[in-house]
N, C-alpha and C. Protein backbone atom coordinates (compact mmCIF):
# COMPACT_ATOMS: atom_id res chain seq x y z
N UNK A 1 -10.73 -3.42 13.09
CA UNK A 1 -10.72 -2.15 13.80
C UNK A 1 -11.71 -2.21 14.95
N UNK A 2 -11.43 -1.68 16.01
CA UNK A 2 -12.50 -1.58 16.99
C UNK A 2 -13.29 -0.94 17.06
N UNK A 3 -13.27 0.18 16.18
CA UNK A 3 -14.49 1.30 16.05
C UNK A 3 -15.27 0.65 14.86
N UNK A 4 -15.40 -0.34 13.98
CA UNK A 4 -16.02 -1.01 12.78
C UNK A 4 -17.01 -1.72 13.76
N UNK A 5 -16.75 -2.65 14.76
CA UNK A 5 -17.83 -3.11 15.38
C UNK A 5 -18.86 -2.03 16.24
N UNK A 6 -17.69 -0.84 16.89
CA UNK A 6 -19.30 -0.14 17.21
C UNK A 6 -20.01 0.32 15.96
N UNK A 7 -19.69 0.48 15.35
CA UNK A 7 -20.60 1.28 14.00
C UNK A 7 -21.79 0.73 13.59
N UNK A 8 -22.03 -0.98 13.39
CA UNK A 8 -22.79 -1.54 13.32
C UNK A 8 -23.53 -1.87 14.67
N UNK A 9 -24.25 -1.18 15.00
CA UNK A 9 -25.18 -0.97 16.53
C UNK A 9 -26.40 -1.09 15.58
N UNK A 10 -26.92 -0.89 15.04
CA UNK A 10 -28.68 -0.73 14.53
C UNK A 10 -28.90 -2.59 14.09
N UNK A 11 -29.92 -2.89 14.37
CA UNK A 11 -30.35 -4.30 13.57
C UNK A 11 -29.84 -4.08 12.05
N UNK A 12 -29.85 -5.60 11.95
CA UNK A 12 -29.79 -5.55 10.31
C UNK A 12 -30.39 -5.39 9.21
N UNK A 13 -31.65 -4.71 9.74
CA UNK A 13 -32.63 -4.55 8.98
C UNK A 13 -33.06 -2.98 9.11
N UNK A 14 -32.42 -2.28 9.60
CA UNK A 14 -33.09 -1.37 10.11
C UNK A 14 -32.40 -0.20 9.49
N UNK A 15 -33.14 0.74 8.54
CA UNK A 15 -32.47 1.79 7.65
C UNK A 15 -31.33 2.72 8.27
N UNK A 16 -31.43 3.25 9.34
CA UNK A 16 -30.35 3.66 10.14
C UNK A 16 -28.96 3.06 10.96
N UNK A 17 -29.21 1.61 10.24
CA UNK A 17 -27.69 1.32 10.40
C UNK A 17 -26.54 1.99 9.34
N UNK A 18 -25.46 1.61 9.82
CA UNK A 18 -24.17 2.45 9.79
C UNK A 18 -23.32 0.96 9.10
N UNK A 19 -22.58 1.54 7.83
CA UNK A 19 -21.69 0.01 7.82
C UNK A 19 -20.27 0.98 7.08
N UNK A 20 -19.44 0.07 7.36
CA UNK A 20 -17.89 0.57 7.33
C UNK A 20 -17.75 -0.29 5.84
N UNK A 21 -16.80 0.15 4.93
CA UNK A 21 -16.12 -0.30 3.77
C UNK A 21 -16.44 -1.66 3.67
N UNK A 22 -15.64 -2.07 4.97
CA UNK A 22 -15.01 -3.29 4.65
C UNK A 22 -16.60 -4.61 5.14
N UNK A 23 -17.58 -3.81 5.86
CA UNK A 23 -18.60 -4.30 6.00
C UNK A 23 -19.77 -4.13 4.75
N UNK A 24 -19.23 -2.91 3.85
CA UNK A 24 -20.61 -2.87 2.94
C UNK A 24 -20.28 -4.16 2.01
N UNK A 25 -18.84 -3.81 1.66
CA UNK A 25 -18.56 -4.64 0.44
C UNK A 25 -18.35 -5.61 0.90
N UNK A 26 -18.45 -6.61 2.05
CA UNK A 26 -18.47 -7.97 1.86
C UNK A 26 -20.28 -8.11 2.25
N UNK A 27 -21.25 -7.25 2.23
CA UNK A 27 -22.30 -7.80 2.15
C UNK A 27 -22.79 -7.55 0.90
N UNK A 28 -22.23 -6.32 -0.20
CA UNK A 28 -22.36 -6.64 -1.39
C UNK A 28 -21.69 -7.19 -2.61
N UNK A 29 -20.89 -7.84 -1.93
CA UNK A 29 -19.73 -8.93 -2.89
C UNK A 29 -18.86 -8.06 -3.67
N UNK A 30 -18.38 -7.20 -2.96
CA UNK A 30 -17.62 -6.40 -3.84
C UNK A 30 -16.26 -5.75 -2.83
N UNK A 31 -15.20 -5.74 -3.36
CA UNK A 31 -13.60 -5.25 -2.51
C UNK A 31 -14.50 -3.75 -2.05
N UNK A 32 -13.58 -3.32 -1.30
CA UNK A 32 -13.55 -2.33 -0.35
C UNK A 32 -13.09 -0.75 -1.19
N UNK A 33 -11.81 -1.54 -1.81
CA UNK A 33 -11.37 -0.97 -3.51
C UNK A 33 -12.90 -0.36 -4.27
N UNK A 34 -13.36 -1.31 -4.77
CA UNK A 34 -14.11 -0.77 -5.28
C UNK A 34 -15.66 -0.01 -5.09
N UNK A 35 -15.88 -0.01 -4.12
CA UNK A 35 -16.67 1.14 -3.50
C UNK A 35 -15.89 2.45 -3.00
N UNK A 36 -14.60 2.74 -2.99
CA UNK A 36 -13.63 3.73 -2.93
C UNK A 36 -13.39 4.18 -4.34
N UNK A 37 -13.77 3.44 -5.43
CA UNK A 37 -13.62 3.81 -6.90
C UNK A 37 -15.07 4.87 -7.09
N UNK A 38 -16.46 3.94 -7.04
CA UNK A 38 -17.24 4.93 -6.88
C UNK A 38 -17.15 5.82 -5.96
N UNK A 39 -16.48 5.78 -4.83
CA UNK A 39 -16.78 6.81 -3.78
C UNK A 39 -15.53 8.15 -4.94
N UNK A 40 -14.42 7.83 -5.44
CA UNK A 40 -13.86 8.55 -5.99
C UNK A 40 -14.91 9.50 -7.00
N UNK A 41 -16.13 8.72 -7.45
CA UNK A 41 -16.61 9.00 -8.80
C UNK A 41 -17.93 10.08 -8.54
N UNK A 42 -17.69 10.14 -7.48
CA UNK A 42 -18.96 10.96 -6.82
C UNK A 42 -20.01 10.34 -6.81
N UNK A 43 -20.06 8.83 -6.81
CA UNK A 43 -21.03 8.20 -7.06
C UNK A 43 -21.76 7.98 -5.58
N UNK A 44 -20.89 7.56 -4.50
CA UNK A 44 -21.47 7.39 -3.26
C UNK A 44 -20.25 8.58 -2.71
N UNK A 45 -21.29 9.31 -1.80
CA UNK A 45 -20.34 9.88 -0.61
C UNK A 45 -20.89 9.42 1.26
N UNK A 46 -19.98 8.76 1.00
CA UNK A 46 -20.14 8.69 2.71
C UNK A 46 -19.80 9.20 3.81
N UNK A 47 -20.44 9.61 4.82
CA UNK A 47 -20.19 10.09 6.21
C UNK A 47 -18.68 9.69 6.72
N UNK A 48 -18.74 10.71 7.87
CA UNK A 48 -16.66 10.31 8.64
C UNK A 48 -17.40 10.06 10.02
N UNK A 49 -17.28 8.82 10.46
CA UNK A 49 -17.12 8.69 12.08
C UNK A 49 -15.92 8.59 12.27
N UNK A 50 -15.09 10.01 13.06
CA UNK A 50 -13.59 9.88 13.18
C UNK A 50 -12.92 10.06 11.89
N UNK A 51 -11.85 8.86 11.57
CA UNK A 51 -11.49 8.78 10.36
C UNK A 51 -12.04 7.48 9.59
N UNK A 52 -13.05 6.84 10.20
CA UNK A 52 -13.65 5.82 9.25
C UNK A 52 -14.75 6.14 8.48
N UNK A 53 -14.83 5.95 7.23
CA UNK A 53 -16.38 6.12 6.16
C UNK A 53 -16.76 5.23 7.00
N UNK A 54 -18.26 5.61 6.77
CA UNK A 54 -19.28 4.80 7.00
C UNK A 54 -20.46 5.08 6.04
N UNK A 55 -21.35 4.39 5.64
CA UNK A 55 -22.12 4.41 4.64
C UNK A 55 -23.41 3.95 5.30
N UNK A 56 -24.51 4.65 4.63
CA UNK A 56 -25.89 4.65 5.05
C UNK A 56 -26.83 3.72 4.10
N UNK A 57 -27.94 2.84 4.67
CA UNK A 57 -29.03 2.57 4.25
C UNK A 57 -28.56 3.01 3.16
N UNK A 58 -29.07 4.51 2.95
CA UNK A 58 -29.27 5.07 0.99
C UNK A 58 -28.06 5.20 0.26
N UNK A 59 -26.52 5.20 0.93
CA UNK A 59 -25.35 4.59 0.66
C UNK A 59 -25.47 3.73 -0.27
N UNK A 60 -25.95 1.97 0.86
CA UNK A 60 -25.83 1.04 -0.08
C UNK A 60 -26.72 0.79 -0.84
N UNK A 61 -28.08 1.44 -0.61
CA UNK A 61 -29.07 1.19 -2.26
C UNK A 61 -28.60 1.97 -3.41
N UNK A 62 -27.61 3.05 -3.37
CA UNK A 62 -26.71 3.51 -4.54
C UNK A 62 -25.64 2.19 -4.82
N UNK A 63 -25.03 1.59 -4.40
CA UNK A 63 -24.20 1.16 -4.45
C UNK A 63 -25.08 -0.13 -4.58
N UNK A 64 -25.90 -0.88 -4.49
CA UNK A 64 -26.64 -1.49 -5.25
C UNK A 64 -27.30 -1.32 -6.86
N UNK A 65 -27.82 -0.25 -7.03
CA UNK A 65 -27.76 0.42 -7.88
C UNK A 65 -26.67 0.29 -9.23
N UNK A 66 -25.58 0.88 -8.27
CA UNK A 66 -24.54 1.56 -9.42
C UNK A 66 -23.75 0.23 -9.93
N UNK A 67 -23.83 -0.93 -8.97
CA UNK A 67 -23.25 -2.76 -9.42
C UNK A 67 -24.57 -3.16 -10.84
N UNK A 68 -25.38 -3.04 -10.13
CA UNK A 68 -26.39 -3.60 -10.79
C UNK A 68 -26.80 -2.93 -12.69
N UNK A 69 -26.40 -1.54 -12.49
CA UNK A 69 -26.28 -0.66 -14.05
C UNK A 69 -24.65 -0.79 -14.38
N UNK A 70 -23.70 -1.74 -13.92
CA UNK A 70 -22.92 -2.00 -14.81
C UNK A 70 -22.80 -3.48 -14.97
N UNK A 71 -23.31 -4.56 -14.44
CA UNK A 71 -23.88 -5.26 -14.79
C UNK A 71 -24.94 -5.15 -16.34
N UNK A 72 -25.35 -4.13 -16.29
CA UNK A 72 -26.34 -3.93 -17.28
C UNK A 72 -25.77 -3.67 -18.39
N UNK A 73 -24.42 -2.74 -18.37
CA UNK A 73 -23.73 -2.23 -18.91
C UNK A 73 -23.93 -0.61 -19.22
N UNK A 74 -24.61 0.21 -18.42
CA UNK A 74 -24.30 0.94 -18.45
C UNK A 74 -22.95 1.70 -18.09
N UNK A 75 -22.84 3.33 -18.56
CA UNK A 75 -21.35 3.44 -18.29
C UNK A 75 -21.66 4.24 -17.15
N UNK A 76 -20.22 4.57 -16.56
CA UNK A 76 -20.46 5.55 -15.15
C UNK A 76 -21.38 6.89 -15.36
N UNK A 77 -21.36 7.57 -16.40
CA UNK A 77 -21.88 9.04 -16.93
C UNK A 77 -23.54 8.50 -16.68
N UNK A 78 -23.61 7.29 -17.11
CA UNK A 78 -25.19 6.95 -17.31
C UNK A 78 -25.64 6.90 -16.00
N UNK A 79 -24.95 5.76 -15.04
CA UNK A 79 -25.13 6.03 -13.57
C UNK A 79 -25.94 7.00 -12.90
N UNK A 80 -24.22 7.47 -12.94
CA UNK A 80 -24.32 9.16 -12.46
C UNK A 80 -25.59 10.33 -13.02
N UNK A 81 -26.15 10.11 -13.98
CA UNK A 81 -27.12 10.79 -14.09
C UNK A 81 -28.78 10.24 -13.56
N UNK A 82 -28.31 8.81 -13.73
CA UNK A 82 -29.86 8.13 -13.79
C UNK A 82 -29.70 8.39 -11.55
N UNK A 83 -28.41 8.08 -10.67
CA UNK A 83 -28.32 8.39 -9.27
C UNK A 83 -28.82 9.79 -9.27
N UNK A 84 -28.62 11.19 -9.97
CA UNK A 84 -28.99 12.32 -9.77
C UNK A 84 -30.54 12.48 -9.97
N UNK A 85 -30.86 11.92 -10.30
CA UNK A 85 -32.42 12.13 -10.74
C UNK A 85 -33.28 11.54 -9.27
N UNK A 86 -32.32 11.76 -8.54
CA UNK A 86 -33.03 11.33 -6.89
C UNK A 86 -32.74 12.34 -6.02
N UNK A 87 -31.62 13.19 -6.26
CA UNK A 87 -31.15 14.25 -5.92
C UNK A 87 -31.48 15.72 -5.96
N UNK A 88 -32.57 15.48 -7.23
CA UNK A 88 -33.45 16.80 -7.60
C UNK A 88 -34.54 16.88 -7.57
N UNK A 89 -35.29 18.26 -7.57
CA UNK A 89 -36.65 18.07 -7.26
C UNK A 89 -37.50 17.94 -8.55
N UNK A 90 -37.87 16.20 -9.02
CA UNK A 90 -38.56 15.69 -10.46
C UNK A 90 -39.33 14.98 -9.72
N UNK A 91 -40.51 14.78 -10.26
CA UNK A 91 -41.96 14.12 -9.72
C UNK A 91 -41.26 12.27 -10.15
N UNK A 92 -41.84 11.67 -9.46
CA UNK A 92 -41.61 10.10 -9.95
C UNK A 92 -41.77 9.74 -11.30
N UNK A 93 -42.84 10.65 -11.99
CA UNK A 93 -43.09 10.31 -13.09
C UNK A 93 -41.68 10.57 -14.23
N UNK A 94 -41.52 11.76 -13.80
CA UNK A 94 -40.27 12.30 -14.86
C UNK A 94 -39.46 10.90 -14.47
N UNK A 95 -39.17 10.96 -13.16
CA UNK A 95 -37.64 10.23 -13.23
C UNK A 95 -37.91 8.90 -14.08
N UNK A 96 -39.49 8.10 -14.02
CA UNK A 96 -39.79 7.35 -14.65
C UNK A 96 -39.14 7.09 -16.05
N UNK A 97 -39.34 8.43 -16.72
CA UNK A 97 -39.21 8.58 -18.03
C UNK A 97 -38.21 8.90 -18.18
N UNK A 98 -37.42 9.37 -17.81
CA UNK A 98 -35.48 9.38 -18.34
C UNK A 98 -35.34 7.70 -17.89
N UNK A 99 -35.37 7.48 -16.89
CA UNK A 99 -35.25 5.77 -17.00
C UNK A 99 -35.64 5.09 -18.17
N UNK A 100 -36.66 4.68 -18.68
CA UNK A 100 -37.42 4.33 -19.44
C UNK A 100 -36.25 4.80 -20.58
N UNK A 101 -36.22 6.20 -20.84
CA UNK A 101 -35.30 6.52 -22.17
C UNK A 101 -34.35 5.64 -22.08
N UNK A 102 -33.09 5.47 -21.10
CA UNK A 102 -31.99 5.55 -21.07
C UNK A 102 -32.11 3.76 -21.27
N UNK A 103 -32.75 2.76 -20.29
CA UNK A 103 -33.07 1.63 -20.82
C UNK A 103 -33.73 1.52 -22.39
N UNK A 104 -34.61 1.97 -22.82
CA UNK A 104 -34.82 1.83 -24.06
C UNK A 104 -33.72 1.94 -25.08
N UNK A 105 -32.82 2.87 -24.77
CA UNK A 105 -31.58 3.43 -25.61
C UNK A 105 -30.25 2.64 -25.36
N UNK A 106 -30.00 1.65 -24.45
CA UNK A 106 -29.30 0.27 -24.09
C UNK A 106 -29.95 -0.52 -24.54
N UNK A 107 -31.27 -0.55 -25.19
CA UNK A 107 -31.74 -2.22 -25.41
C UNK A 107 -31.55 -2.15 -26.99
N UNK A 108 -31.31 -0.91 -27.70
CA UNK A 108 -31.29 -0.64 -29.33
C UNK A 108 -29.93 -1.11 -28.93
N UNK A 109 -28.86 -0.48 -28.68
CA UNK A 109 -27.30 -0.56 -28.47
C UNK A 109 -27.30 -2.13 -28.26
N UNK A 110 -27.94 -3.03 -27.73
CA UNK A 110 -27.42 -3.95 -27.31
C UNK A 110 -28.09 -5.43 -28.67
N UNK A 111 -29.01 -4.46 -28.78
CA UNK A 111 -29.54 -5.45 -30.13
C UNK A 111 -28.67 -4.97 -31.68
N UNK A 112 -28.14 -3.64 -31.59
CA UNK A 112 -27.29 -3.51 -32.77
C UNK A 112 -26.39 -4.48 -32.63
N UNK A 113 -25.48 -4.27 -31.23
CA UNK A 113 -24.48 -5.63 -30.95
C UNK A 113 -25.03 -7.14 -31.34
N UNK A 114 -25.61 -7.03 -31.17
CA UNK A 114 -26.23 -8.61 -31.01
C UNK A 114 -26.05 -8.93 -32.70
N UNK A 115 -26.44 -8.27 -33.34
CA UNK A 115 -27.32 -8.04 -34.88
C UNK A 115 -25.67 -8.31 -35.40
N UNK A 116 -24.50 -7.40 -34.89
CA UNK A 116 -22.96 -7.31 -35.60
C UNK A 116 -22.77 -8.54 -35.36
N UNK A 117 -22.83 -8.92 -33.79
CA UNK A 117 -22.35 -10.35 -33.54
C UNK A 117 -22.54 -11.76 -34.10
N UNK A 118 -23.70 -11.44 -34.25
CA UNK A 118 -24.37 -12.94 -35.21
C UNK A 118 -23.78 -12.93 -36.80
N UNK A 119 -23.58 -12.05 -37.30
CA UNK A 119 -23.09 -11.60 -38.87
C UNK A 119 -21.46 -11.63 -38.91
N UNK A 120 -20.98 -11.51 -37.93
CA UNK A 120 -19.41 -12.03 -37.49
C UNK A 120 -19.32 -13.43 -37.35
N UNK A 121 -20.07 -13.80 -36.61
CA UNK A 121 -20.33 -15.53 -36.53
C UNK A 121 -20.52 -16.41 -37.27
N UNK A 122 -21.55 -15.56 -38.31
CA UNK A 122 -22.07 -16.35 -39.00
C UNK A 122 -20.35 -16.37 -40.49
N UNK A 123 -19.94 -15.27 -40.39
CA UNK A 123 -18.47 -15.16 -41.05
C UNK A 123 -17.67 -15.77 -40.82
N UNK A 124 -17.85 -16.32 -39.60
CA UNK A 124 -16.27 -17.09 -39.15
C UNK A 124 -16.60 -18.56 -39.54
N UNK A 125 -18.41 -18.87 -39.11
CA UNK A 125 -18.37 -19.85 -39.47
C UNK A 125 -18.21 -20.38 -40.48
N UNK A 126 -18.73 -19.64 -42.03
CA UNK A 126 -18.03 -19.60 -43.04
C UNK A 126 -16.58 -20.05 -43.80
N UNK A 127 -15.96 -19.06 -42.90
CA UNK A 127 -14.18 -19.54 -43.38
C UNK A 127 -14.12 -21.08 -42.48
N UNK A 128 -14.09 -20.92 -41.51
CA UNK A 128 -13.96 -22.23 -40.66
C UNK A 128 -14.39 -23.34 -41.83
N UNK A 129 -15.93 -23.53 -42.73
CA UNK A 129 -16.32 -24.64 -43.01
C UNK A 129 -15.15 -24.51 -43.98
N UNK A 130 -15.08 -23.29 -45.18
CA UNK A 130 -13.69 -23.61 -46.33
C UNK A 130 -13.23 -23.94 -45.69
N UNK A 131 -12.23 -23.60 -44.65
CA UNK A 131 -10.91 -23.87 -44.44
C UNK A 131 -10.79 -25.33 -44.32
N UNK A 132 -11.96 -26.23 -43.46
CA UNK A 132 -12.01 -27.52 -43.29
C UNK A 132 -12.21 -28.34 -44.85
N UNK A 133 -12.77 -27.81 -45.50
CA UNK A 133 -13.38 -28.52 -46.95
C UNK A 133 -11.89 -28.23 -47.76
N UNK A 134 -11.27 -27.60 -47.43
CA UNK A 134 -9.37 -26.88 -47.80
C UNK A 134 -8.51 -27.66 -47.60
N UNK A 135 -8.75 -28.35 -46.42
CA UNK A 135 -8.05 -29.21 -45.89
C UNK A 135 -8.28 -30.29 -45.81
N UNK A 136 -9.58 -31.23 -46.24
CA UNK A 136 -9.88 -32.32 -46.57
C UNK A 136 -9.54 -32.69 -48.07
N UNK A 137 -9.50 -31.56 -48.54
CA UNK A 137 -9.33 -31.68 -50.30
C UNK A 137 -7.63 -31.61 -50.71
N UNK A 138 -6.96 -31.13 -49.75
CA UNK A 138 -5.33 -30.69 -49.28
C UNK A 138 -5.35 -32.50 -48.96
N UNK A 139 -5.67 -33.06 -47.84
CA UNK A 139 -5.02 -34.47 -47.63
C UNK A 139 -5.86 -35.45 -48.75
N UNK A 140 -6.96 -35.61 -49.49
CA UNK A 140 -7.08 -36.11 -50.49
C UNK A 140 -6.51 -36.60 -51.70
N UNK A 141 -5.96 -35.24 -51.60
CA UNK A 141 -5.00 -35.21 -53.02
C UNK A 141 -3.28 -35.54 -52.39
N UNK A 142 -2.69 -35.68 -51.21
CA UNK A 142 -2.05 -35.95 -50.88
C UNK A 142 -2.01 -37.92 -50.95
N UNK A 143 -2.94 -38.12 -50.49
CA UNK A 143 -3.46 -39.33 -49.81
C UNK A 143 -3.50 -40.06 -51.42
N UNK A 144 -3.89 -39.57 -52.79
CA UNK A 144 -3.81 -39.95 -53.39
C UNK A 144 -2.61 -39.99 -54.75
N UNK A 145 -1.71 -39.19 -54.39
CA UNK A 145 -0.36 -39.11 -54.91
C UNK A 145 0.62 -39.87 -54.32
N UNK A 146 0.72 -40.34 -52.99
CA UNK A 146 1.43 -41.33 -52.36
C UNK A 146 1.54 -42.30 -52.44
N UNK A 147 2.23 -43.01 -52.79
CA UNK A 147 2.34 -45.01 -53.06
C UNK A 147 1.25 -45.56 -51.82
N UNK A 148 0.94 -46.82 -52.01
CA UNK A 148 0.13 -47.56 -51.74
C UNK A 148 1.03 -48.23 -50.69
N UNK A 149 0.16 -48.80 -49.25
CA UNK A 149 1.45 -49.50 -48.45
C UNK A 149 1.54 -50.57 -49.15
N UNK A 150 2.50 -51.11 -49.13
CA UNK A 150 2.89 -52.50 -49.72
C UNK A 150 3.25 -52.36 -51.63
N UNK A 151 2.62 -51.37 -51.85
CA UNK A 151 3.14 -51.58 -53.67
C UNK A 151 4.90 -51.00 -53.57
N UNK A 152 5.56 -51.14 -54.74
CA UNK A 152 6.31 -50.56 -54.91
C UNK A 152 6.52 -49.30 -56.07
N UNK A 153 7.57 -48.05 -55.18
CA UNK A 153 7.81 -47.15 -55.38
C UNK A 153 8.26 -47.10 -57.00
N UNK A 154 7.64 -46.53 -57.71
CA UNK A 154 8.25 -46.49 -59.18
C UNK A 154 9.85 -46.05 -59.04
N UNK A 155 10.74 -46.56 -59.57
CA UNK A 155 12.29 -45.98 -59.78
C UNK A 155 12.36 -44.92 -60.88
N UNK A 156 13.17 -43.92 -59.70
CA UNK A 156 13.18 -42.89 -60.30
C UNK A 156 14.16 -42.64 -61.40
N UNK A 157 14.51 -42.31 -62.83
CA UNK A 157 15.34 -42.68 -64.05
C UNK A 157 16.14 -41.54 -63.40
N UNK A 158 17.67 -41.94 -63.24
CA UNK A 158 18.43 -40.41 -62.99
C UNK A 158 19.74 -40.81 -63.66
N UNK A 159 19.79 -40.02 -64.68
CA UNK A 159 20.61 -40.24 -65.70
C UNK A 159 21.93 -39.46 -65.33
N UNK A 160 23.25 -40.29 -65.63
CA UNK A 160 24.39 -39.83 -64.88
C UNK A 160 25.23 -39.53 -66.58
N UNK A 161 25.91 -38.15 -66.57
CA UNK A 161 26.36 -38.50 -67.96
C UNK A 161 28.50 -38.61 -67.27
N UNK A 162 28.81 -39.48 -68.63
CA UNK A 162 30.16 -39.06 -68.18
C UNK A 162 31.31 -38.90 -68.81
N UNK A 163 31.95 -37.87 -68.41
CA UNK A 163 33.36 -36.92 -68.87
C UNK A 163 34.15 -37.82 -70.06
């Protein structure tokens, strides 16, 4: 588009630059799609030059942000609340401390997982060893009901009666 290159006029360093979709998300590795997903989610709202979004400095530190807490695994609701807590008037300290909660309360969740996961593992590994010790004891007893190479096959007696 020709209006995407004027948009980016400010250095690249400089908080009052301006970046278009298709410029945020290839500097934050992410489709264009999906900053239109958060932008759906109320997560980022961006400015209209004309009919192009454009997104600000504090744009993409949300949108840094909001990659980086699902990376974490937070869910969008968590986001969205931990982004609002910038939006209202709370001293640093508070916002400190709902942070603090909300990470503390992902690191229990993620060690319960952890705790299921290893006890599943440690289950599978379980059947896995029977099943192998199942199946070594399965061709054993095979291996030892079978003629020998080279001996011969006992004849089988099959008695014919007649009329």
């Amino acid at each position: 588009m020709a209006g995407e290159a004027g948009i980016a006029m400010f250095g690249e360093a400089s908080e009052d630059r301006l970046y278009t979709v298709t410029e945020l998300g290839r500097d934050l590795g992410v489709s264009a799609r999906t900053i239109r997903f958060y932008e759906d989610k109320g997560l980022v709202a961006p400015r209209r030059a004309g009919s192009t979004r454009v997104y600000t400095h504090r744009d993409r530190a949300r949108m840094i942000l909001i990659l980086r807490g699902k990376r974490l695994g937070f869910s969008l609701r968590e986001i969205k609340d931990y982004l609002d807590l910038y939006d209202v008037d709370m001293t640093q300290r508070e916002q400190l401390r709902l942070l603090l909660k909300s990470v503390s309360s992902r690191i229990a969740r993620l060690e319960d997982q952890q705790a299921a996961l290893e006890e599943t593992l440690r289950e599978l590994r379980d059947v896995q060893a029977q099943t192998e010790a199942a199946l070594r004891a399965h061709a054993g007893r095979r291996a030892a009901s079978s003629p020998q190479k080279g001996a011969q096959a006992a004849p089988t007696a099959i008695q014919e009666t007649s009329a």
